[in-house]
Structure formats: C-alpha cells, structure tokens
C-alpha atoms as a PDB file:
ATOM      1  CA  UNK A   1      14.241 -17.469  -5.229  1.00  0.00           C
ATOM      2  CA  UNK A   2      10.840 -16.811  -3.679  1.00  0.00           C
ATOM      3  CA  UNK A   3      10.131 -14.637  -7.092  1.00  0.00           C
ATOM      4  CA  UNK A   4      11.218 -17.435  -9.172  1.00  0.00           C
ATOM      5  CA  UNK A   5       8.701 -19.615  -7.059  1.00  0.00           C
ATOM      6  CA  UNK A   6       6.004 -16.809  -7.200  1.00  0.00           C
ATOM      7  CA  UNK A   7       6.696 -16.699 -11.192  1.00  0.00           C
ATOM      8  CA  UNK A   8       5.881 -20.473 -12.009  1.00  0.00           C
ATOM      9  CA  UNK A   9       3.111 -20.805 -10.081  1.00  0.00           C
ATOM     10  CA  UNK A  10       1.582 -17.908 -12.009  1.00  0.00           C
ATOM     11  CA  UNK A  11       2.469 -19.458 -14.985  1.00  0.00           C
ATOM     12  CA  UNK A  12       0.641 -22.658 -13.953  1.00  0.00           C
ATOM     13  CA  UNK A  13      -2.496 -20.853 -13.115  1.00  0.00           C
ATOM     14  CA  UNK A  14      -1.907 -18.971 -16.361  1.00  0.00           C
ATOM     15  CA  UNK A  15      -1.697 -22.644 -17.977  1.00  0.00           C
ATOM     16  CA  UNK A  16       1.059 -21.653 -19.825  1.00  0.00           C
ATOM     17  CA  UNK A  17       3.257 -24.377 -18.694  1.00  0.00           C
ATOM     18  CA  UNK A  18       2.386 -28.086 -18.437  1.00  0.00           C
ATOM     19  CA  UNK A  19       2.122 -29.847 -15.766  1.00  0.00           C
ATOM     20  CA  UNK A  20       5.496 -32.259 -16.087  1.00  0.00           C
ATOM     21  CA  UNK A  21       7.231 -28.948 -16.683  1.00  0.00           C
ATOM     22  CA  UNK A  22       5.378 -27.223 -13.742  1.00  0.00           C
ATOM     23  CA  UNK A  23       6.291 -29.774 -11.216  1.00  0.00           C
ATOM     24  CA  UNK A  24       9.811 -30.612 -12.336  1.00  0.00           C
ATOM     25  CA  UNK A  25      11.148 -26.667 -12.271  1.00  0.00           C
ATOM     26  CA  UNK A  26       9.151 -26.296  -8.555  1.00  0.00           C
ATOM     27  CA  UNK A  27      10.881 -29.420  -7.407  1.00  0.00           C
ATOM     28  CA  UNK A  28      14.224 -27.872  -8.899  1.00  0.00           C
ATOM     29  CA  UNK A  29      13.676 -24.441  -7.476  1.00  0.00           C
ATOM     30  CA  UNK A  30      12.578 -25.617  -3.502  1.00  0.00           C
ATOM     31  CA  UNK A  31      16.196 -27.643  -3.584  1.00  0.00           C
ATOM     32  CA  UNK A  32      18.057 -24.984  -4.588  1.00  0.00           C
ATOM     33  CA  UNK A  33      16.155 -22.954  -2.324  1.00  0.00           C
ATOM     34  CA  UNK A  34      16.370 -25.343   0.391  1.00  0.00           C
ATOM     35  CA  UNK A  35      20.325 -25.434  -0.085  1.00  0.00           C
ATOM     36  CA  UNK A  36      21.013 -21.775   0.181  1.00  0.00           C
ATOM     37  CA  UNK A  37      18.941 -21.646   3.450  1.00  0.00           C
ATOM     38  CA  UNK A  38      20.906 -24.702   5.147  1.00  0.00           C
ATOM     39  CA  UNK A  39      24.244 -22.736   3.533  1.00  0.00           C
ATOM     40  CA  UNK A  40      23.139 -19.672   5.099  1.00  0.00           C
ATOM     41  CA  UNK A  41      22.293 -21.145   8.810  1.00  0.00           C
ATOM     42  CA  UNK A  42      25.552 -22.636   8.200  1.00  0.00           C
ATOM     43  CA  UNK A  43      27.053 -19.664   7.777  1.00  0.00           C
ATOM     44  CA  UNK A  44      24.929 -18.207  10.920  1.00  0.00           C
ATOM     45  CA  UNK A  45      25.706 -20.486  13.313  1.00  0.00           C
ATOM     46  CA  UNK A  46      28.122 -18.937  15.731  1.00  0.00           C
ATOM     47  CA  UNK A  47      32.088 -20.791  15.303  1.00  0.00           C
ATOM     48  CA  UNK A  48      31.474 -22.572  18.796  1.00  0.00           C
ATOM     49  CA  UNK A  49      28.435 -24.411  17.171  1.00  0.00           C
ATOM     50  CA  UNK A  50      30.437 -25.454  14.175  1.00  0.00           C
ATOM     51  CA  UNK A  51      32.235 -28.312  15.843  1.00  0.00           C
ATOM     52  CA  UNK A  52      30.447 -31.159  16.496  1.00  0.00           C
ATOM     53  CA  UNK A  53      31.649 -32.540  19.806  1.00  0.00           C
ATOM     54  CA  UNK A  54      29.857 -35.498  22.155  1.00  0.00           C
ATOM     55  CA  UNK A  55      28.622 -32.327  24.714  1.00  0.00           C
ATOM     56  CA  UNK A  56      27.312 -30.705  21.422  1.00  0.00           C
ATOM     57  CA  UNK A  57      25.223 -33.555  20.392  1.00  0.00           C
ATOM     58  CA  UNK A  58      24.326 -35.346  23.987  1.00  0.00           C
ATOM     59  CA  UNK A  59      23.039 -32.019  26.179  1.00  0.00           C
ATOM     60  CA  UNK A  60      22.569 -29.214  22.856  1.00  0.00           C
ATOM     61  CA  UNK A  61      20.652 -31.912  20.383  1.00  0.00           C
ATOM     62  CA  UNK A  62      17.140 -30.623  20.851  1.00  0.00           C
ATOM     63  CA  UNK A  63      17.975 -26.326  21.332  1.00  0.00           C
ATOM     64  CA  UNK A  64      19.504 -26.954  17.818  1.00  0.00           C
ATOM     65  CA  UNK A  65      17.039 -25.849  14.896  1.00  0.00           C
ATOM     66  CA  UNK A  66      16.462 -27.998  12.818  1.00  0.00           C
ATOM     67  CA  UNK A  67      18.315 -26.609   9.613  1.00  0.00           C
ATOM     68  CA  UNK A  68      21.345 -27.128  11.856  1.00  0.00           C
ATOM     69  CA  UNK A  69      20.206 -31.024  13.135  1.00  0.00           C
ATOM     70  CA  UNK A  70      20.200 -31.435   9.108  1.00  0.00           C
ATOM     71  CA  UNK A  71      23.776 -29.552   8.172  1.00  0.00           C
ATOM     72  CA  UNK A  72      25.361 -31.783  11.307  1.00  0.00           C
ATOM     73  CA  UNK A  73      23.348 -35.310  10.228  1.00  0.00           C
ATOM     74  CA  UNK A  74      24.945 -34.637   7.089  1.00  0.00           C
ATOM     75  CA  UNK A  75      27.797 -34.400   7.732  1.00  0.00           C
ATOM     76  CA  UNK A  76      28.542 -37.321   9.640  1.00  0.00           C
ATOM     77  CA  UNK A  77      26.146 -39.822   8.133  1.00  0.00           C
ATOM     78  CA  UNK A  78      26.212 -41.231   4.816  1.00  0.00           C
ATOM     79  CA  UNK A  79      23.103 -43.237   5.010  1.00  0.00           C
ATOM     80  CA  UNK A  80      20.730 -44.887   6.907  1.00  0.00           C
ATOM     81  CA  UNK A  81      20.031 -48.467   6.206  1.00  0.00           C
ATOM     82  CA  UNK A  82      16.876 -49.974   7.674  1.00  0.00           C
ATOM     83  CA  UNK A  83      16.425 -53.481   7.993  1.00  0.00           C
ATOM     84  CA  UNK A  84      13.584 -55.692   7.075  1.00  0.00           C
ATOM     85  CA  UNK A  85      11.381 -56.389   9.877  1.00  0.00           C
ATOM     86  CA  UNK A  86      10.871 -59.965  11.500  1.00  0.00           C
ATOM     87  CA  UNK A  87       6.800 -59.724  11.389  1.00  0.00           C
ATOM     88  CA  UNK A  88       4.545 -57.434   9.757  1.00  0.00           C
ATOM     89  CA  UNK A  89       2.262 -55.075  11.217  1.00  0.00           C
ATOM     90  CA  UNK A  90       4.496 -54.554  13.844  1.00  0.00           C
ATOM     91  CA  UNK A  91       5.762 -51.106  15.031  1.00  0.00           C
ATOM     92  CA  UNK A  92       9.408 -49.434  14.383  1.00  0.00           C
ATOM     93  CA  UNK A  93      11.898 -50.995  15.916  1.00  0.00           C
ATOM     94  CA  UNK A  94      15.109 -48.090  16.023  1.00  0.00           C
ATOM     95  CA  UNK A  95      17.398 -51.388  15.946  1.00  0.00           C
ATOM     96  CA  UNK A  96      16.922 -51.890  12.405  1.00  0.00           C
ATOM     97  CA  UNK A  97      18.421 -48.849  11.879  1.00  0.00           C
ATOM     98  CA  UNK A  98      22.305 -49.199  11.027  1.00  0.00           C
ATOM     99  CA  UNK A  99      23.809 -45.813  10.456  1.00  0.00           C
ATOM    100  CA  UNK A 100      26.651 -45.449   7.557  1.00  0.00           C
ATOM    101  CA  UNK A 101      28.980 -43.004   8.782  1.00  0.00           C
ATOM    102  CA  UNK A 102      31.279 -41.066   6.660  1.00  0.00           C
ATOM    103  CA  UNK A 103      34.403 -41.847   6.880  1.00  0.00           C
ATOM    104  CA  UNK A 104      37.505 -38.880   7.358  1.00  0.00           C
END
C-alpha cells in the first residue's frame, strides 16, 4: 500500500497526473489503507479484548489504542447526531450529542 502511496505522489511531482486524479486515488488509497490497519489490530487484539463488556469500556477505555477505540465505536454506534445549539458562540455542550446505536 505504502508503494502504491509512494508511486502517486511521484507521479504528481512528475506532473503526470492531474490534480482531481491525484487527490481522488490518494483519498482512495489512505481508506483502503486505513481499513486493512483497523482489520489487522482487529485481528491483533488478544480474544479477551474482543468482547466489549461494561469493565472493558468503564476501567480499559483510555489503555485502548486508538485503532481499537475506533473498531469498538463502530461497532456499537451507528451515528452521532448533534443538536443545534440554543445560542451561538457558545462552547460544546456533550448533551447535544444523541448517540444512534446499532441495533442486534
């Protein structure tokens, strides 16, 4: 993958590729890239990490990298919806947050 990276980038600097092109195969080629590394911690992660449980997430949360925080968010959340805030300029209020989980 990293070759494939390496390769289009000298192609850019080469200018033998425009720049829609450029920037549409680089996007392409970090996701796929981005999905075999979360597949391989996934793969990695010893059996006993593999369950989420309530101890898992509550006391193991932050020792957790954070390829495995992503594989675990998910799979448990479909989206996040964010609410509009009551005034602007204000800061982030977490309570706008709803959280869509997936359902079994």
């Amino acid at each position: 993958m990293e070759e494939e990276i390496t390769e289009l980038q000298e192609l850019w600097t080469a200018k033998k590729v425009r720049a829609a092109s450029y920037v549409t195969a680089l996007d392409d080629l970090n996701a796929r890239k981005n999905e075999l590394l979360a597949d391989r911690v996934y793969h990695t992660v010893p059996v006993g990490t593999r369950s989420i449980t309530e101890e898992l997430l509550t006391k193991g949360w932050e020792n957790l990298s954070i390829e495995r925080q992503r594989i675990i968010v998910r799979k448990v959340l479909r989206a996040v919806i964010i609410h509009p805030a009551k005034s602007r300029g204000g800061r982030f209020d977490p309570a706008r947050a709803e959280p869509v989980f997936l359902t079994a």
